[in-house]
PDB file of N, CA and C in Angstrom:
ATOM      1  N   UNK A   1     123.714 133.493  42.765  1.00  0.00           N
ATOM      2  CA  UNK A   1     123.253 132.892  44.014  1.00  0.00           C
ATOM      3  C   UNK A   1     121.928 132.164  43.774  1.00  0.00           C
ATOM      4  N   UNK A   2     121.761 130.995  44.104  1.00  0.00           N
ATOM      5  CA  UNK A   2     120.300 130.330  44.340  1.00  0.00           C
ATOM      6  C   UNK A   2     119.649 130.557  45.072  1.00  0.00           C
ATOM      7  N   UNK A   3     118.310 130.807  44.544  1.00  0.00           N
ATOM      8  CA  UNK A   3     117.117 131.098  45.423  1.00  0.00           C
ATOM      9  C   UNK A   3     117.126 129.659  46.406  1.00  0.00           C
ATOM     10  N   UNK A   4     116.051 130.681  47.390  1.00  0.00           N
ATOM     11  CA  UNK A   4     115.565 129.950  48.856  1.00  0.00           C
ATOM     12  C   UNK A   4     115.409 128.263  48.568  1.00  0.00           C
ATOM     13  N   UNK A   5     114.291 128.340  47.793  1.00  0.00           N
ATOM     14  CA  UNK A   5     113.832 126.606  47.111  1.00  0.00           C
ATOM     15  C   UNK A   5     114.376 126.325  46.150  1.00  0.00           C
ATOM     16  N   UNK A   6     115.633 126.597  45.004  1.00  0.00           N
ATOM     17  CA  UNK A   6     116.080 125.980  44.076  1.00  0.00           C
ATOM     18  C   UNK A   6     116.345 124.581  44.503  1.00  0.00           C
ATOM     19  N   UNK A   7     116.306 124.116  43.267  1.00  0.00           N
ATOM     20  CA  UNK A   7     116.557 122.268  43.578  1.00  0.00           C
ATOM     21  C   UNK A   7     117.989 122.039  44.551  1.00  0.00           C
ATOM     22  N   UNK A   8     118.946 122.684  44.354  1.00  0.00           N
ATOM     23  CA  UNK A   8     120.167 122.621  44.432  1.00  0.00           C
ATOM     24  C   UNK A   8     120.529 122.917  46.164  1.00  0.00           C
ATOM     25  N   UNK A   9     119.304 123.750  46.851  1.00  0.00           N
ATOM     26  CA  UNK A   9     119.502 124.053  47.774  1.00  0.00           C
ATOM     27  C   UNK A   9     118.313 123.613  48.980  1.00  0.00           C
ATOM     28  N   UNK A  10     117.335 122.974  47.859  1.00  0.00           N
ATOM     29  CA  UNK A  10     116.870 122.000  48.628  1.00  0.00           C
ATOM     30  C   UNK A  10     117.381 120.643  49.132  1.00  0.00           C
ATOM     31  N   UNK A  11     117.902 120.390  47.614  1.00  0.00           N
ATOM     32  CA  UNK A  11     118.793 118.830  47.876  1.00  0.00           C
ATOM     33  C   UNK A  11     119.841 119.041  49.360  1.00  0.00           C
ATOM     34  N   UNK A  12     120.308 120.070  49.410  1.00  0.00           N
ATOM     35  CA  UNK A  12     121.380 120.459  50.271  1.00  0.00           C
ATOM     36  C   UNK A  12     120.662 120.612  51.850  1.00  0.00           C
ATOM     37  N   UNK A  13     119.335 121.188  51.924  1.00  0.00           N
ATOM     38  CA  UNK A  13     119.088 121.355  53.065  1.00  0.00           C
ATOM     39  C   UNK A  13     118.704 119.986  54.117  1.00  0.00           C
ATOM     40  N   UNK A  14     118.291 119.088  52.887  1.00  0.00           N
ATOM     41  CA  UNK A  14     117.483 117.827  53.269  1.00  0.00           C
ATOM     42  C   UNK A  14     118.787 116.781  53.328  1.00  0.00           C
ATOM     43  N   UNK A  15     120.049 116.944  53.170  1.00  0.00           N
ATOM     44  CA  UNK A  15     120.797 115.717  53.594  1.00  0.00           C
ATOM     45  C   UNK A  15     121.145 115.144  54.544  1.00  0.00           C
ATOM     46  N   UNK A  16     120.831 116.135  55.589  1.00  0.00           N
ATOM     47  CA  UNK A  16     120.807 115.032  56.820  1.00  0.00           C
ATOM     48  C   UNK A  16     119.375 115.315  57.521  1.00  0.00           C
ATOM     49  N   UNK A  17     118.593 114.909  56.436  1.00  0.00           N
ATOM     50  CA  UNK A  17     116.977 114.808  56.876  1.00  0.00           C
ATOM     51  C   UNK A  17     116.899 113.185  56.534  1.00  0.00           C
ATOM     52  N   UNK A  18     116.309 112.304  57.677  1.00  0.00           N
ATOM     53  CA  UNK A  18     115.677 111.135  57.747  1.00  0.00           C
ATOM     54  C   UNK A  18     114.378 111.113  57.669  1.00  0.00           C
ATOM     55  N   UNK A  19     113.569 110.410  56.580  1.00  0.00           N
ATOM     56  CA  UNK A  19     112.121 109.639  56.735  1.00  0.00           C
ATOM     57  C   UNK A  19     111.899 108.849  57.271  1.00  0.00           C
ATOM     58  N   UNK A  20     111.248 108.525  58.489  1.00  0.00           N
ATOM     59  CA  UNK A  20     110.879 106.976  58.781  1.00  0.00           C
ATOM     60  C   UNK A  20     109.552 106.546  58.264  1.00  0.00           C
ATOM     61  N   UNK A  21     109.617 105.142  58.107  1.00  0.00           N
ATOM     62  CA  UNK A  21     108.364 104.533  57.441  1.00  0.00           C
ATOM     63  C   UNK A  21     107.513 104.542  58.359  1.00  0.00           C
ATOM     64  N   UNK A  22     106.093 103.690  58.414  1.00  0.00           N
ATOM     65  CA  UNK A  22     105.565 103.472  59.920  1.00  0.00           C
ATOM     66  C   UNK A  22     106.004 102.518  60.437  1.00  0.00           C
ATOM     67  N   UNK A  23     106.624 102.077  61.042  1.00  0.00           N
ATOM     68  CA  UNK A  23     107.100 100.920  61.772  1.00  0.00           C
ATOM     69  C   UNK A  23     108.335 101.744  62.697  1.00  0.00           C
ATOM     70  N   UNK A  24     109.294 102.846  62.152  1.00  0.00           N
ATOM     71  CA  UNK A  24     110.196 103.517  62.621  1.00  0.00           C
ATOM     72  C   UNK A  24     109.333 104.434  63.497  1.00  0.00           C
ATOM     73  N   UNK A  25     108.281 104.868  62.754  1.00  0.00           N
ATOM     74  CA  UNK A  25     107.276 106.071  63.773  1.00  0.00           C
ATOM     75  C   UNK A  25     106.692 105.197  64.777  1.00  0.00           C
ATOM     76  N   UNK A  26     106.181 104.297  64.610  1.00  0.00           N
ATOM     77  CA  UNK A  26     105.368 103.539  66.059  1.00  0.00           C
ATOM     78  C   UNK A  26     106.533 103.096  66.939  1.00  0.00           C
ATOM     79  N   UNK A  27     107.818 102.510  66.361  1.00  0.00           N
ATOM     80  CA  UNK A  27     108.727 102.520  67.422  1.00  0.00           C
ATOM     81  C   UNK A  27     109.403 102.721  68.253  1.00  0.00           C
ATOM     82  N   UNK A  28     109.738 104.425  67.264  1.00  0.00           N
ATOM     83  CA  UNK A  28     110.479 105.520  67.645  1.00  0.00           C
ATOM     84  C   UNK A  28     109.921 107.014  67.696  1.00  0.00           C
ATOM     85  N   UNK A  29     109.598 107.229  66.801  1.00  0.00           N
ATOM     86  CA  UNK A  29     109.002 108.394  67.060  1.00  0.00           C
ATOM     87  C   UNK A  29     107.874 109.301  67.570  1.00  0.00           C
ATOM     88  N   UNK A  30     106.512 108.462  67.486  1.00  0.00           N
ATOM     89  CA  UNK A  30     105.565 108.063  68.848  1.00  0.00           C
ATOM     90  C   UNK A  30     105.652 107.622  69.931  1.00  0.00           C
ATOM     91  N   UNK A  31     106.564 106.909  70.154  1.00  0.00           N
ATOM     92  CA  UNK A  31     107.003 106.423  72.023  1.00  0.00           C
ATOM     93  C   UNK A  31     107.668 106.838  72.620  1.00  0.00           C
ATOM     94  N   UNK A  32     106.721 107.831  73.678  1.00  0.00           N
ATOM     95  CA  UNK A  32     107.388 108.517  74.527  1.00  0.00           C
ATOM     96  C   UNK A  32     108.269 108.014  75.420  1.00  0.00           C
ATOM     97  N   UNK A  33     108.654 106.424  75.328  1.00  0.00           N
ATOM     98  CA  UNK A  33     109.426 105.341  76.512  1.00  0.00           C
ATOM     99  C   UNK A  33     110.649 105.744  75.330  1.00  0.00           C
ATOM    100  N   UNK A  34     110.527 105.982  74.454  1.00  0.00           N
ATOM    101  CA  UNK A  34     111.702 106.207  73.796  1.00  0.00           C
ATOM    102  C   UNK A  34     113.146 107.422  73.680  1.00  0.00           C
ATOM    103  N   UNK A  35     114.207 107.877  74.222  1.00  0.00           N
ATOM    104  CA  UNK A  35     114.536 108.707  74.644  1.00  0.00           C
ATOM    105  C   UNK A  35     114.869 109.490  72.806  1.00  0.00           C
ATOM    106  N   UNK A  36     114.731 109.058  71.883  1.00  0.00           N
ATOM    107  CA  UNK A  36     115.063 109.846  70.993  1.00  0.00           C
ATOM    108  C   UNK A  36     113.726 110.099  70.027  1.00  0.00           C
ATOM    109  N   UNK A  37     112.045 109.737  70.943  1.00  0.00           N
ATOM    110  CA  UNK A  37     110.588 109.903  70.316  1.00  0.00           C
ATOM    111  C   UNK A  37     110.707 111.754  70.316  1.00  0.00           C
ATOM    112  N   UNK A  38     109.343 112.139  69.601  1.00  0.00           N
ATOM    113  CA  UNK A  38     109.194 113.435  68.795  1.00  0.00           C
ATOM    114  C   UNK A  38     108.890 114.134  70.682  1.00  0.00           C
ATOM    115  N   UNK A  39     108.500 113.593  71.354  1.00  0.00           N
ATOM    116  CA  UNK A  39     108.100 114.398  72.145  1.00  0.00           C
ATOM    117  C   UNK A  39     109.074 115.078  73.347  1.00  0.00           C
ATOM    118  N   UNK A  40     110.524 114.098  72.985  1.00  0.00           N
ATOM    119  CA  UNK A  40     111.448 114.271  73.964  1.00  0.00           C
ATOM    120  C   UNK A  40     112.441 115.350  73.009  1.00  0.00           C
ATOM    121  N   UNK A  41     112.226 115.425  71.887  1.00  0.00           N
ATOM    122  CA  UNK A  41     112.640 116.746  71.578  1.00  0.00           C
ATOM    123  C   UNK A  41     112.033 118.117  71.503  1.00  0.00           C
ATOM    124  N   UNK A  42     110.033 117.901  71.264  1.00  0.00           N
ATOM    125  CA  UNK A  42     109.571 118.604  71.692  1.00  0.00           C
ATOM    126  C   UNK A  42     109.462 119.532  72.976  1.00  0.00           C
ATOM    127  N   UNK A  43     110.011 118.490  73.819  1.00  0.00           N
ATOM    128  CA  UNK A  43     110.195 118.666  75.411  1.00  0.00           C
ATOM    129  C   UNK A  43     111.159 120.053  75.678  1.00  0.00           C
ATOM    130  N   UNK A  44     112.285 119.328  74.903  1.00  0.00           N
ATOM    131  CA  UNK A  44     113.598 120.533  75.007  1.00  0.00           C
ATOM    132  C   UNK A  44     113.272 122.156  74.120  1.00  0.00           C
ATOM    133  N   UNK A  45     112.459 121.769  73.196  1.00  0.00           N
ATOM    134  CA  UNK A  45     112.366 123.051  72.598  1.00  0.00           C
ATOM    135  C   UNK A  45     111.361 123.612  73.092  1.00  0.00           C
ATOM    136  N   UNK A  46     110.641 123.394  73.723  1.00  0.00           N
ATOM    137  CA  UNK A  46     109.278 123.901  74.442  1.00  0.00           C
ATOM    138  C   UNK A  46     109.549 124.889  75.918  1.00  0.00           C
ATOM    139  N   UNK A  47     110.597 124.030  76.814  1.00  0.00           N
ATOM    140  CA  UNK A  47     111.564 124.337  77.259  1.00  0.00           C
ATOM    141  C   UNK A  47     112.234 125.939  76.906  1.00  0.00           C
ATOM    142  N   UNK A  48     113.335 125.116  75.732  1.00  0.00           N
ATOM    143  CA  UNK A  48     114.033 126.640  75.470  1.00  0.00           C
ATOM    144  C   UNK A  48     113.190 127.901  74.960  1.00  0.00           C
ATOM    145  N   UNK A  49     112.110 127.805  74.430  1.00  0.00           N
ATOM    146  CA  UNK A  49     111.428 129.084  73.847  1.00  0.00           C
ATOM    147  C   UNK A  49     110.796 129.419  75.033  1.00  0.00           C
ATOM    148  N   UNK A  50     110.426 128.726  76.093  1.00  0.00           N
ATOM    149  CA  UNK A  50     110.225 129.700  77.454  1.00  0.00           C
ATOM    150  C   UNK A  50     110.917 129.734  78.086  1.00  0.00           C
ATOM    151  N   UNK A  51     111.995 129.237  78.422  1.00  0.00           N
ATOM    152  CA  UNK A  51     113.308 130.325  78.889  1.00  0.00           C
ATOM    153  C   UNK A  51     113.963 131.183  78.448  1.00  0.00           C
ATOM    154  N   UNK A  52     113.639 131.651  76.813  1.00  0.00           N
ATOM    155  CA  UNK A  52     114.527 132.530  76.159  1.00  0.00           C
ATOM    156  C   UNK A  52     113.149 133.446  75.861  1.00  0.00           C
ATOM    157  N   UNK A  53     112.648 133.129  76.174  1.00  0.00           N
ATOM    158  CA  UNK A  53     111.298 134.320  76.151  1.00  0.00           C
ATOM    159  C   UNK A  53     110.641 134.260  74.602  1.00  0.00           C
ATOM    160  N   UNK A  54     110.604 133.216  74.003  1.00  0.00           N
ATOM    161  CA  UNK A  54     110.141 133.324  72.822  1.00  0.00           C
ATOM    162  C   UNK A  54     108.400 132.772  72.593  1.00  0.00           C
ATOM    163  N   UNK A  55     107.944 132.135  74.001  1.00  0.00           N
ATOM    164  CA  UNK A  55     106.898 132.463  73.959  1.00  0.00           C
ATOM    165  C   UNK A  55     106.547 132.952  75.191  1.00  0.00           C
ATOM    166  N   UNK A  56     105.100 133.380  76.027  1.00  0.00           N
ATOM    167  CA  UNK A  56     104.810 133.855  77.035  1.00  0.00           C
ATOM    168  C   UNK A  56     104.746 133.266  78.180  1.00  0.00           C
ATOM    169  N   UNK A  57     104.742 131.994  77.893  1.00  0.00           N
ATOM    170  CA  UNK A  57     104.256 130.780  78.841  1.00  0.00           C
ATOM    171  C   UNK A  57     104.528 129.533  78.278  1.00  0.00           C
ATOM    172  N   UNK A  58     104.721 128.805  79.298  1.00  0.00           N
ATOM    173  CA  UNK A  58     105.704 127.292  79.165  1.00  0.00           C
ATOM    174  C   UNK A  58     104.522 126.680  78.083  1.00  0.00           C
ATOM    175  N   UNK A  59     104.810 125.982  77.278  1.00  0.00           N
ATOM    176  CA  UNK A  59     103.629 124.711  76.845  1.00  0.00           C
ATOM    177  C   UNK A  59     104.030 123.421  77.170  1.00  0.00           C
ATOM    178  N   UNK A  60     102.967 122.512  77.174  1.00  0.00           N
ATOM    179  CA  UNK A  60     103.009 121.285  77.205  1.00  0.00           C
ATOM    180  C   UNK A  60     102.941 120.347  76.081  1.00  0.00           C
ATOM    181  N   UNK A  61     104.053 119.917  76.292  1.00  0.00           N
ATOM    182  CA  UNK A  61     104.658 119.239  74.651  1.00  0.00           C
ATOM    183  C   UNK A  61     103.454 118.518  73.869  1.00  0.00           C
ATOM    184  N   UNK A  62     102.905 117.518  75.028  1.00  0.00           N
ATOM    185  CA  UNK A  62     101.820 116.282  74.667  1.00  0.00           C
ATOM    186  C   UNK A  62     100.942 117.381  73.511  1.00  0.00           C
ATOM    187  N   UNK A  63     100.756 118.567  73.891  1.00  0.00           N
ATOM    188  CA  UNK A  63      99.553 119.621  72.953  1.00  0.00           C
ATOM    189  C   UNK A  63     100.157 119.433  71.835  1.00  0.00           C
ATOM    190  N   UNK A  64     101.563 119.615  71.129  1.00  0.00           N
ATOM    191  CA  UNK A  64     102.053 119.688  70.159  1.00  0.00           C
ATOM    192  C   UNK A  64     102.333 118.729  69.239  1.00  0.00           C
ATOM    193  N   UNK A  65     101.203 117.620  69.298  1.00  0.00           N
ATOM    194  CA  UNK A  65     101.441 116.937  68.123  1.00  0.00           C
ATOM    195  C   UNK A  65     100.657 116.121  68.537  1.00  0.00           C
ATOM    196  N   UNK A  66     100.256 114.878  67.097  1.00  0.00           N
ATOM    197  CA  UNK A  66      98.881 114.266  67.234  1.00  0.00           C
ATOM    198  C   UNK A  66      99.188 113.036  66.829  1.00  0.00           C
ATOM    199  N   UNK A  67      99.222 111.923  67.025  1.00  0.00           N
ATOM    200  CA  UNK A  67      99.637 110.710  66.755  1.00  0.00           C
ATOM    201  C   UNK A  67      98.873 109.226  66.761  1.00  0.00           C
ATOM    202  N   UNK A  68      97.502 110.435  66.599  1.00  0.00           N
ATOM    203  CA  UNK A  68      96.681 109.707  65.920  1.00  0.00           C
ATOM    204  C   UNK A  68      96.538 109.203  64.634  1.00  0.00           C
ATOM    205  N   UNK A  69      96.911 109.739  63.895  1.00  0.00           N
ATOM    206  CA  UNK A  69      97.129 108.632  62.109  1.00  0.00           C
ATOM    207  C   UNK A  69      97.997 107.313  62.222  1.00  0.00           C
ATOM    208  N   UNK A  70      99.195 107.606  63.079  1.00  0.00           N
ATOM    209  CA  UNK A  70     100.345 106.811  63.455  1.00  0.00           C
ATOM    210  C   UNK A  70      99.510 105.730  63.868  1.00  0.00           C
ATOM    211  N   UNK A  71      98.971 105.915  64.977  1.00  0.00           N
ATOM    212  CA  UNK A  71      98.220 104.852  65.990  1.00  0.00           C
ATOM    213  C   UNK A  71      96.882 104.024  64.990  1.00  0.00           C
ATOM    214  N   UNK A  72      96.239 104.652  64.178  1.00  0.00           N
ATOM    215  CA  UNK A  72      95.394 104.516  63.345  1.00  0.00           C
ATOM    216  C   UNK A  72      95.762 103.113  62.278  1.00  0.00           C
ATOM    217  N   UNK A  73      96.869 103.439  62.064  1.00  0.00           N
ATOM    218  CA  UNK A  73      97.290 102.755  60.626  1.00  0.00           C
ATOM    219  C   UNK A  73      98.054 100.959  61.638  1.00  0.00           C
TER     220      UNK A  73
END
């Protein structure tokens, strides 16, 4: 069996992992006008871990991430 990080099972975990360059992040993944940006999935999981009790209290997505380098560059 392969360990956790062997190459073999990294390659495997990351195949349906996408990079975007910056131009994909300022378009898409920073714009919240965007229905598939980081924050509209943040939204849903922020969501489900306080309805399933996995944290104590709701958060607010906007806290969870910083998009300032994005905006920067």
């Amino acid at each position: 069996m392969d360990s956790l990080f062997s190459p073999i099972v990294v390659k495997e975990q990351l195949g349906g992992v996408k990079l975007f360059d910056l131009a994909a992040n300022k378009a898409m993944a920073f714009d919240k006008s965007n229905p598939k940006s980081l924050i509209g999935n943040l939204e849903l999981t922020a969501k489900a871990a306080a309805e399933f009790k996995i944290i104590p209290q709701p958060l607010k997505p906007e806290s969870l991430y910083d998009d300032s380098i994005v905006k920067s560059l």
